[in-house]
C-alpha atoms as a PDB file:
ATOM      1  CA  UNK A   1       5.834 -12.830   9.613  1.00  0.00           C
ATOM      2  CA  UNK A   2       8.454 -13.359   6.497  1.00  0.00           C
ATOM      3  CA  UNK A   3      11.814 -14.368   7.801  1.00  0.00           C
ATOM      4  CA  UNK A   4      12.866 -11.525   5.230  1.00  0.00           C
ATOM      5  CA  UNK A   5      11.726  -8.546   6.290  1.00  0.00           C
ATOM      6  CA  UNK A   6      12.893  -8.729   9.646  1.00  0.00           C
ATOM      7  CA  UNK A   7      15.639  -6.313  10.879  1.00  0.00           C
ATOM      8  CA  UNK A   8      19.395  -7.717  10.420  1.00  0.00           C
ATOM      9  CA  UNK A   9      21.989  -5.826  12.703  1.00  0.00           C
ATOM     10  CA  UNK A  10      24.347  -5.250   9.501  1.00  0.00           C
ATOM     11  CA  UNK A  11      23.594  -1.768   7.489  1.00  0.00           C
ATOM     12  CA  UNK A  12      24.649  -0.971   4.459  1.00  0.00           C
ATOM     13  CA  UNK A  13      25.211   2.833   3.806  1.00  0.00           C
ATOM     14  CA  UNK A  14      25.634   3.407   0.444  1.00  0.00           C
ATOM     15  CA  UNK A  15      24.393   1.273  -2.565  1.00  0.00           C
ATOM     16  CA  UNK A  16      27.109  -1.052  -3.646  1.00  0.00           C
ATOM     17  CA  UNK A  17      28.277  -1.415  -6.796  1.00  0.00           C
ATOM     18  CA  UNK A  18      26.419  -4.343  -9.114  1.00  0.00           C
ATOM     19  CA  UNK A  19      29.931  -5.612 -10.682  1.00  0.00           C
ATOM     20  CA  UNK A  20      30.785  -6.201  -7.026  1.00  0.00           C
ATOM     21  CA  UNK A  21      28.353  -9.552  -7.259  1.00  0.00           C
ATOM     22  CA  UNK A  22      29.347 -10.815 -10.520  1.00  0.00           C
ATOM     23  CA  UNK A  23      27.665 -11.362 -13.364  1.00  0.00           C
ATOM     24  CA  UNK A  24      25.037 -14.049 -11.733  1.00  0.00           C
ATOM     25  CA  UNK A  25      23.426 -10.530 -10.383  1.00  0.00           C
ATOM     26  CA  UNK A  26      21.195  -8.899 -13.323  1.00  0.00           C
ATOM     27  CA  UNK A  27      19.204  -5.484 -13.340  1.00  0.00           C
ATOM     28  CA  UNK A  28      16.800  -4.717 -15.696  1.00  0.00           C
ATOM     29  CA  UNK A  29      18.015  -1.992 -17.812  1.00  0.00           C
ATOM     30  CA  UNK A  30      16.693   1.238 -15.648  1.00  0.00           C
ATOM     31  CA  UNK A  31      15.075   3.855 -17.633  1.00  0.00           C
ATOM     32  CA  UNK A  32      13.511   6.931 -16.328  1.00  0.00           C
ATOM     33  CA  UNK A  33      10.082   5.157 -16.917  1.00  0.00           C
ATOM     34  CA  UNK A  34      11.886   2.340 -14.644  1.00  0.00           C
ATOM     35  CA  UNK A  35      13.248   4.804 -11.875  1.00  0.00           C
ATOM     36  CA  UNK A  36       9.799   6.489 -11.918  1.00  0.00           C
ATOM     37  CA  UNK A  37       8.184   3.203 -10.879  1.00  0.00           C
ATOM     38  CA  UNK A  38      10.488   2.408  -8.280  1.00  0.00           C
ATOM     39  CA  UNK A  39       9.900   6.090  -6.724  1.00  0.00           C
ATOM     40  CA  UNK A  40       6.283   5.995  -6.637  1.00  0.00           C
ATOM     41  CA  UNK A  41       6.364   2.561  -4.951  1.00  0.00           C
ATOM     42  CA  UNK A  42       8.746   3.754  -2.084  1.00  0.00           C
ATOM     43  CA  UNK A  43       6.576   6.651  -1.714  1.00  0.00           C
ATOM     44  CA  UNK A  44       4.287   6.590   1.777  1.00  0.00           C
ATOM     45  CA  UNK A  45       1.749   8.945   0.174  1.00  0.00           C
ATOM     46  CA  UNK A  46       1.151   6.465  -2.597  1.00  0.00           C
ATOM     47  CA  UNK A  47      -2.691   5.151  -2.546  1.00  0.00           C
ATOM     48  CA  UNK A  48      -3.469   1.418  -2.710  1.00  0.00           C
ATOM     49  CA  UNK A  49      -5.086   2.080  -6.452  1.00  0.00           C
ATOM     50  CA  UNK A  50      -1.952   3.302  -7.303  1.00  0.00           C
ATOM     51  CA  UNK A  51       0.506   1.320  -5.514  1.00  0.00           C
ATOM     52  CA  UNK A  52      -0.847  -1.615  -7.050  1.00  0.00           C
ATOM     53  CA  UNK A  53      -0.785  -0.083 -10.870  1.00  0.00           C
ATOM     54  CA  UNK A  54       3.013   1.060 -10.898  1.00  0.00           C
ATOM     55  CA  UNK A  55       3.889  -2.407  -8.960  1.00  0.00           C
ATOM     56  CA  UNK A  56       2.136  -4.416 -11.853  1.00  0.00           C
ATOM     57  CA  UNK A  57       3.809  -2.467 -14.403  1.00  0.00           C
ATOM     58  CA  UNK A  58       7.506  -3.052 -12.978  1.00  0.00           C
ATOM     59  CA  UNK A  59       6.562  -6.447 -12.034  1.00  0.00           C
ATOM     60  CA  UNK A  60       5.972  -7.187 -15.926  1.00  0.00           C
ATOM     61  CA  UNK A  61       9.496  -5.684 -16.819  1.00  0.00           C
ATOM     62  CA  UNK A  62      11.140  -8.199 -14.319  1.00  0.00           C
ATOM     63  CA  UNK A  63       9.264 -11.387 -15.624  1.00  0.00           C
ATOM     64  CA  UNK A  64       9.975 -10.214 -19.256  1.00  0.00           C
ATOM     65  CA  UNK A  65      13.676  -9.908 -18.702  1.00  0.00           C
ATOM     66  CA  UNK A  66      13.840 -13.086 -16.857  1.00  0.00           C
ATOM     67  CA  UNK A  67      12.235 -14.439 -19.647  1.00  0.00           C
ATOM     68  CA  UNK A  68      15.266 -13.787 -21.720  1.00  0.00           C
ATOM     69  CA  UNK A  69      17.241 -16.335 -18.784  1.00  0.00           C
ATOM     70  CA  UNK A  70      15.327 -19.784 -20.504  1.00  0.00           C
ATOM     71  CA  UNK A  71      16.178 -21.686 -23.365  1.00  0.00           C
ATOM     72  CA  UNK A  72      15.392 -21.046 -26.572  1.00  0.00           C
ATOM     73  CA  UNK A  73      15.793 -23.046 -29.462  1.00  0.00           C
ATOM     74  CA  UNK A  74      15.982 -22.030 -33.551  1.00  0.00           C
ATOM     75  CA  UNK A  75      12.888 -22.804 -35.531  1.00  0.00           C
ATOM     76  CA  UNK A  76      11.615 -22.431 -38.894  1.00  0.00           C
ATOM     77  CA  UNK A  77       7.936 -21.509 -39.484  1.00  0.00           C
ATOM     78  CA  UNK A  78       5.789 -20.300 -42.387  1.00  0.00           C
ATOM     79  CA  UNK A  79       4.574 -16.802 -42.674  1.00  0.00           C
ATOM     80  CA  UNK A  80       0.656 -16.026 -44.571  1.00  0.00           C
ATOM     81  CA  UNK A  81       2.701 -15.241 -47.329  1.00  0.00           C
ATOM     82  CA  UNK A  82       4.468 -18.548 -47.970  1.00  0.00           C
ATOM     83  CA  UNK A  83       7.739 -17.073 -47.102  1.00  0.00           C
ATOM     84  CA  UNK A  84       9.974 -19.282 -44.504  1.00  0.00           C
ATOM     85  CA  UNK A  85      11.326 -16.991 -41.785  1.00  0.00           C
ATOM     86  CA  UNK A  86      14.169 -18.500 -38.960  1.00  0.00           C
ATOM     87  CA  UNK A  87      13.087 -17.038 -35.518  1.00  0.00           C
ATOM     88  CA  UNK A  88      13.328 -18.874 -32.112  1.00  0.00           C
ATOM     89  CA  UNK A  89      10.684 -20.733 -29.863  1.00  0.00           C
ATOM     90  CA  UNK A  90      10.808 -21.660 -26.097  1.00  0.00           C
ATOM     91  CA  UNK A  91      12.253 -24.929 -25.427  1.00  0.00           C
ATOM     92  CA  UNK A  92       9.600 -26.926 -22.905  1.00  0.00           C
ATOM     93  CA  UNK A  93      10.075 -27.547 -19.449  1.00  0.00           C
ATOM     94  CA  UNK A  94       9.700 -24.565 -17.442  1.00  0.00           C
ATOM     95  CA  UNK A  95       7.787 -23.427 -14.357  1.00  0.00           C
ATOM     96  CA  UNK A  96       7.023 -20.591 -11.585  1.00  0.00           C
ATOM     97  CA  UNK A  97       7.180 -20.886  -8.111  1.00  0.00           C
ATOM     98  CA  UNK A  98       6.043 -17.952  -5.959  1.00  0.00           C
ATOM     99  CA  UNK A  99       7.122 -17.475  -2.167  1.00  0.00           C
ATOM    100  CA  UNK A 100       3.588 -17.280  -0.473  1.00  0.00           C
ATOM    101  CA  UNK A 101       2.279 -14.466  -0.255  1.00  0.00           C
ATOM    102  CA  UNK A 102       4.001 -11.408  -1.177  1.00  0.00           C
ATOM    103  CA  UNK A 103       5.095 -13.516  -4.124  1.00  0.00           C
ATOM    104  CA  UNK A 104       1.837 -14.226  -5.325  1.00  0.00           C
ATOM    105  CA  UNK A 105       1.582 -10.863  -6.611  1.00  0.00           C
ATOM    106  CA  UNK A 106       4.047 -11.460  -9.469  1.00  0.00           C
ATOM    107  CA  UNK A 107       2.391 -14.589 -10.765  1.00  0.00           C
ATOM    108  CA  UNK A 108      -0.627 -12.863 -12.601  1.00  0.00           C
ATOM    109  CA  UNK A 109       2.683 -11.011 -14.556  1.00  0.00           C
ATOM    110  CA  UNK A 110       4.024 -14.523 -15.574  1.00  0.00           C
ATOM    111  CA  UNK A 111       0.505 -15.578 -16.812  1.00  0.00           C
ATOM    112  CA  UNK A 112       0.333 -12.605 -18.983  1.00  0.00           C
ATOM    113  CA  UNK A 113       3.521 -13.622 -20.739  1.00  0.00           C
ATOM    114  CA  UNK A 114       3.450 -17.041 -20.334  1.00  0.00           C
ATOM    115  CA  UNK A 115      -0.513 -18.274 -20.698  1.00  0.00           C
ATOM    116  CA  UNK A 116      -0.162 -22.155 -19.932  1.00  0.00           C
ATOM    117  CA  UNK A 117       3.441 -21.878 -17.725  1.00  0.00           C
ATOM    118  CA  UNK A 118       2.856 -24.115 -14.353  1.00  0.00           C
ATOM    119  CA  UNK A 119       3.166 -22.129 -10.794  1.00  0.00           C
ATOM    120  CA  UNK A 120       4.072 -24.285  -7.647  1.00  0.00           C
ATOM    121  CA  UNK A 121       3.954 -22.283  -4.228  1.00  0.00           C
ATOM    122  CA  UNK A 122       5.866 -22.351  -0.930  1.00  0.00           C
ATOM    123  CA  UNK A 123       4.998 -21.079   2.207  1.00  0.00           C
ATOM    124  CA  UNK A 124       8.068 -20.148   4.738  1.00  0.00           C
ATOM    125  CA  UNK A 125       6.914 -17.946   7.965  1.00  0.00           C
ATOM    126  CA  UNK A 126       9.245 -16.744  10.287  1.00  0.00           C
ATOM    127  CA  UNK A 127       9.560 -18.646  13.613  1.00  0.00           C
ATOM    128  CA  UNK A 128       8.503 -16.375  16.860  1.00  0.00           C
ATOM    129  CA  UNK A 129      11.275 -17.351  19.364  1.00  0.00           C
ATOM    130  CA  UNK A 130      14.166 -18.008  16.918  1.00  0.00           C
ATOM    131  CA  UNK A 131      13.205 -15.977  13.803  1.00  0.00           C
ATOM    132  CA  UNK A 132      14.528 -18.799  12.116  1.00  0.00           C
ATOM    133  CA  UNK A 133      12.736 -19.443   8.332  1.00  0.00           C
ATOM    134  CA  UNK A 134      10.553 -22.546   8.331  1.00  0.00           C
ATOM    135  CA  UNK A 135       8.656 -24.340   5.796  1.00  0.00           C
ATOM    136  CA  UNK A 136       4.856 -24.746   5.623  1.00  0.00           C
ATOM    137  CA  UNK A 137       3.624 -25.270   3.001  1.00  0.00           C
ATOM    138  CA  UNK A 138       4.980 -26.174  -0.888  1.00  0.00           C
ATOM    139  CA  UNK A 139       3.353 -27.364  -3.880  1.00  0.00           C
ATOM    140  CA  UNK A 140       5.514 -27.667  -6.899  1.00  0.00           C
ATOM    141  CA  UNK A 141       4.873 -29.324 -10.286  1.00  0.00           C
ATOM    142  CA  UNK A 142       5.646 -33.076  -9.695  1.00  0.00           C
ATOM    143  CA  UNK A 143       8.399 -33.103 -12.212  1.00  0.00           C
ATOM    144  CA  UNK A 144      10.113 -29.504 -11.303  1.00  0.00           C
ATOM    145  CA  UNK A 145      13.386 -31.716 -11.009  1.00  0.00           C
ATOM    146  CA  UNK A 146      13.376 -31.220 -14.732  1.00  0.00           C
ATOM    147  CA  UNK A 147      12.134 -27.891 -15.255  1.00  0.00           C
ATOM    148  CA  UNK A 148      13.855 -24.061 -15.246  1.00  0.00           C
ATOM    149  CA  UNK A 149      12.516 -22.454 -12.651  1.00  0.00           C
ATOM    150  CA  UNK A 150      11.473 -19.151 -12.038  1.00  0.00           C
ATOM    151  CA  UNK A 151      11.122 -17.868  -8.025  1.00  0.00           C
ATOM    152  CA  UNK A 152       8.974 -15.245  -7.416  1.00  0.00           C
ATOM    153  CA  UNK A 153       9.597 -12.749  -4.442  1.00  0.00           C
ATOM    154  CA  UNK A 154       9.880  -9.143  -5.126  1.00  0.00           C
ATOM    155  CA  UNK A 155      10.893  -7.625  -1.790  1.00  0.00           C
ATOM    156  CA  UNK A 156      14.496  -9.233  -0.169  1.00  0.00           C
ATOM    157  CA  UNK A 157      15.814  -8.031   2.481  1.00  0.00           C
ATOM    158  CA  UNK A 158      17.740 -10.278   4.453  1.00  0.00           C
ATOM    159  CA  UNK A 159      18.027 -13.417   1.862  1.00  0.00           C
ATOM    160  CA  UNK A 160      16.532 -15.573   4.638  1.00  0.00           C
ATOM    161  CA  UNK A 161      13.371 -16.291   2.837  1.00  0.00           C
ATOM    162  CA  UNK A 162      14.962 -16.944  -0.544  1.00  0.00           C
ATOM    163  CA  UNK A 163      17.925 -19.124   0.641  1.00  0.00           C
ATOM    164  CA  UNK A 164      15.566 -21.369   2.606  1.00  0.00           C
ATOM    165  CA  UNK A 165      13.243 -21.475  -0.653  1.00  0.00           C
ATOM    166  CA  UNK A 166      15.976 -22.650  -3.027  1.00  0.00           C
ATOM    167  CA  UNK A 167      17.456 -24.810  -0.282  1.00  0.00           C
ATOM    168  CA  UNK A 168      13.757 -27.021  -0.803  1.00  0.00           C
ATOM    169  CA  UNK A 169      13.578 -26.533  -4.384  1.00  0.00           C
ATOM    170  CA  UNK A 170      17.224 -28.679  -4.041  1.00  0.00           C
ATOM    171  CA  UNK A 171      15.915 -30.980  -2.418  1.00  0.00           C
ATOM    172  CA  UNK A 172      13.199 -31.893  -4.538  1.00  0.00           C
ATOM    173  CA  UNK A 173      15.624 -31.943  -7.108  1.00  0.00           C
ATOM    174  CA  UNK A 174      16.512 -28.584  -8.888  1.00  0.00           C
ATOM    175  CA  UNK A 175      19.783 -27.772 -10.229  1.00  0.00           C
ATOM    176  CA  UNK A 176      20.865 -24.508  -8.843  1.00  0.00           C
ATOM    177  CA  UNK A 177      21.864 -23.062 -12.151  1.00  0.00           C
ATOM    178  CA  UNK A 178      17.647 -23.941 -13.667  1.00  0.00           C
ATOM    179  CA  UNK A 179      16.810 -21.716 -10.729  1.00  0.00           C
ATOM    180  CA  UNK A 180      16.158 -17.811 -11.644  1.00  0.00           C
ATOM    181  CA  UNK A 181      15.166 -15.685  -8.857  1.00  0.00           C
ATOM    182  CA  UNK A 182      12.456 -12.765 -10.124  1.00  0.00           C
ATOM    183  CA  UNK A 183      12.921 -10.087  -7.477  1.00  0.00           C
ATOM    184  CA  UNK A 184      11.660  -6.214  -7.627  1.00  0.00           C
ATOM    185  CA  UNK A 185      13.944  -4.877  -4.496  1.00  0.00           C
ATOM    186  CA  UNK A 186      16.967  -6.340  -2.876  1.00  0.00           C
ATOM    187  CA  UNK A 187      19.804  -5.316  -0.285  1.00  0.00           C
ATOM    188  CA  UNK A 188      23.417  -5.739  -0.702  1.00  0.00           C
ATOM    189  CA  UNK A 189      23.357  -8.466   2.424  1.00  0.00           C
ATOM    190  CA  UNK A 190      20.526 -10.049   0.911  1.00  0.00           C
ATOM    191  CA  UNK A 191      22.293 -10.402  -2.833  1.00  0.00           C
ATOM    192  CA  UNK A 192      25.485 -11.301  -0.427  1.00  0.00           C
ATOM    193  CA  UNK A 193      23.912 -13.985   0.992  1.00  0.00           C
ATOM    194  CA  UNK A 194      22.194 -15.419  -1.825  1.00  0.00           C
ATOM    195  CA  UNK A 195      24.593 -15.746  -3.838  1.00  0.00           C
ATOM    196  CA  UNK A 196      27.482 -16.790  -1.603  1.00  0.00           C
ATOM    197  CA  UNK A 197      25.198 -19.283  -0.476  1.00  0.00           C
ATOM    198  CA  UNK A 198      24.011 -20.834  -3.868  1.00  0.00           C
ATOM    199  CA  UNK A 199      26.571 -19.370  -6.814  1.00  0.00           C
ATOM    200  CA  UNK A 200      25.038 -21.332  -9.464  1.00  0.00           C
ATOM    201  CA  UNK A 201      21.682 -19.729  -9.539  1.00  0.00           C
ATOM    202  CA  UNK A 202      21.202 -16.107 -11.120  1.00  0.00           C
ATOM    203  CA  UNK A 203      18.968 -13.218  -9.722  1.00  0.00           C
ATOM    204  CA  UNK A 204      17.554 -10.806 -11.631  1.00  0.00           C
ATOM    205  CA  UNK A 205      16.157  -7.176  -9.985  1.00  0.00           C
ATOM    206  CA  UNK A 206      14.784  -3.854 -10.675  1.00  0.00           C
ATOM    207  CA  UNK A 207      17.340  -2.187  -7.691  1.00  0.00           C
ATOM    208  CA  UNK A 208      19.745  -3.291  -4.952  1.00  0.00           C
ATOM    209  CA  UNK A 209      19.276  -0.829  -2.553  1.00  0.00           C
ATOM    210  CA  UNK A 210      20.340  -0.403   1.377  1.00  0.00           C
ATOM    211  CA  UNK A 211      17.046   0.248   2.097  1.00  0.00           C
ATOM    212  CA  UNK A 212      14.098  -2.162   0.634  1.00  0.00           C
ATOM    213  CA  UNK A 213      10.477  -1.141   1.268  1.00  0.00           C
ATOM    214  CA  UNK A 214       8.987  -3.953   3.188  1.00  0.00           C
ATOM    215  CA  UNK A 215       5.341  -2.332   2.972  1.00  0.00           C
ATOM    216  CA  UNK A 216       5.402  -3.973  -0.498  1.00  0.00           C
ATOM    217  CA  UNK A 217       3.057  -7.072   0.483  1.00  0.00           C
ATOM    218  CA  UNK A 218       0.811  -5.250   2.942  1.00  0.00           C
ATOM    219  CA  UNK A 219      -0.055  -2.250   0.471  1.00  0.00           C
ATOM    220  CA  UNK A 220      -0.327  -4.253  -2.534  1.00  0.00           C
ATOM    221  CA  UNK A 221      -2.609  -6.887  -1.007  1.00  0.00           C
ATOM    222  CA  UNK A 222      -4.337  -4.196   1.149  1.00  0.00           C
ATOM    223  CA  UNK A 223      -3.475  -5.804   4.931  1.00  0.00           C
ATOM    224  CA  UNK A 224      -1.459  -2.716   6.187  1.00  0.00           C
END
């Protein structure tokens, strides 16, 4: 089981505020198309078919905005015409890494907007007796130390996954503020947590909601 969707005694009532977590907390601006997405993935009468369609689709929003979190640079290029026009170009050194496996389901997003970008992956299960979040498996690029990182993991509930994920991607090295977390759904204890917890690092969401629909890995990879 992920350490994240398991059941934490604190509840949260009523949304909360996003100025409440400062400005290291960013939503993707929420259109109706947006709010239509994010209703027809918290709906049980969704099919699988579906499910999978609308979560691509807001998945791609996410990983564009967080896009917009890297360094650019200026650059002058040449046009068919001859003409010189000033635009902007991606400065190198950045990578995914996906939280195994609900995760996973976000990297084929980052591909389509980012052909060549390098994905490491991490594995952290829940433990039985203590429900504590331990590491099994990670794979990252061997010189993520000097990349900006994007972490994948659209459903957070609890933080416990995350925290434990950035907490490794420390120790081999990252700076908190090259980390980006890519997330779809979050709580206000998870964004709490998070953020308290690492301040430097910024997370970027679709909807912080009390409620976060943990049936997103099973119905999107078809286990439930």
């Amino acid at each position: 089981m992920e350490p994240d969707i398991i059941q934490n005694s604190t509840v949260f009532t009523t949304q909360t505020s996003y100025e409440d977590f400062g400005s290291h907390l960013i939503r993707v601006n929420v259109t109706d198309q947006v709010k239509e997405l994010q209703t027809v993935l918290r709906d049980k009468t969704t099919s699988r078919g579906d499910f999978m369609f609308y979560a691509d689709r807001l998945i791609r929003l996410v990983v564009e905005e967080g896009l917009n979190q890297l360094p650019y640079q200026k650059c002058v290029i040449t046009t068919p015409t001859g003409a010189q026009y000033e635009g902007l170009k991606y400065e190198k050194g950045n990578c995914g890494v996906s939280i195994m496996r609900s995760g996973e389901a976000m990297e084929q997003g980052l591909r389509d907007c980012c052909r060549s970008i390098r994905i490491g992956k991490i594995l952290i299960q829940s433990d039985e007796e203590t429900h504590e979040a331990k590491v099994y498996y990670a794979k990252f690029p061997p010189d993520i130390e000097k990349r900006k990182v994007l972490l994948m993991y659209p459903i957070m509930s609890t933080g416990n996954t995350v925290t434990k994920a950035i907490s490794v991607l420390k120790d081999h090295g990252v700076k908190e503020s090259n980390i980006v977390l890519l997330n779809l759904f979050c709580t206000p204890l998870s964004v709490n947590l998070v953020l308290n917890t690492f301040p430097d690092i910024k997370v970027l969401t679709s909807e912080v909601h009390s409620v976060a629909p943990n049936h997103f890995g099973t119905r999107y990879f078809g286990t439930d």
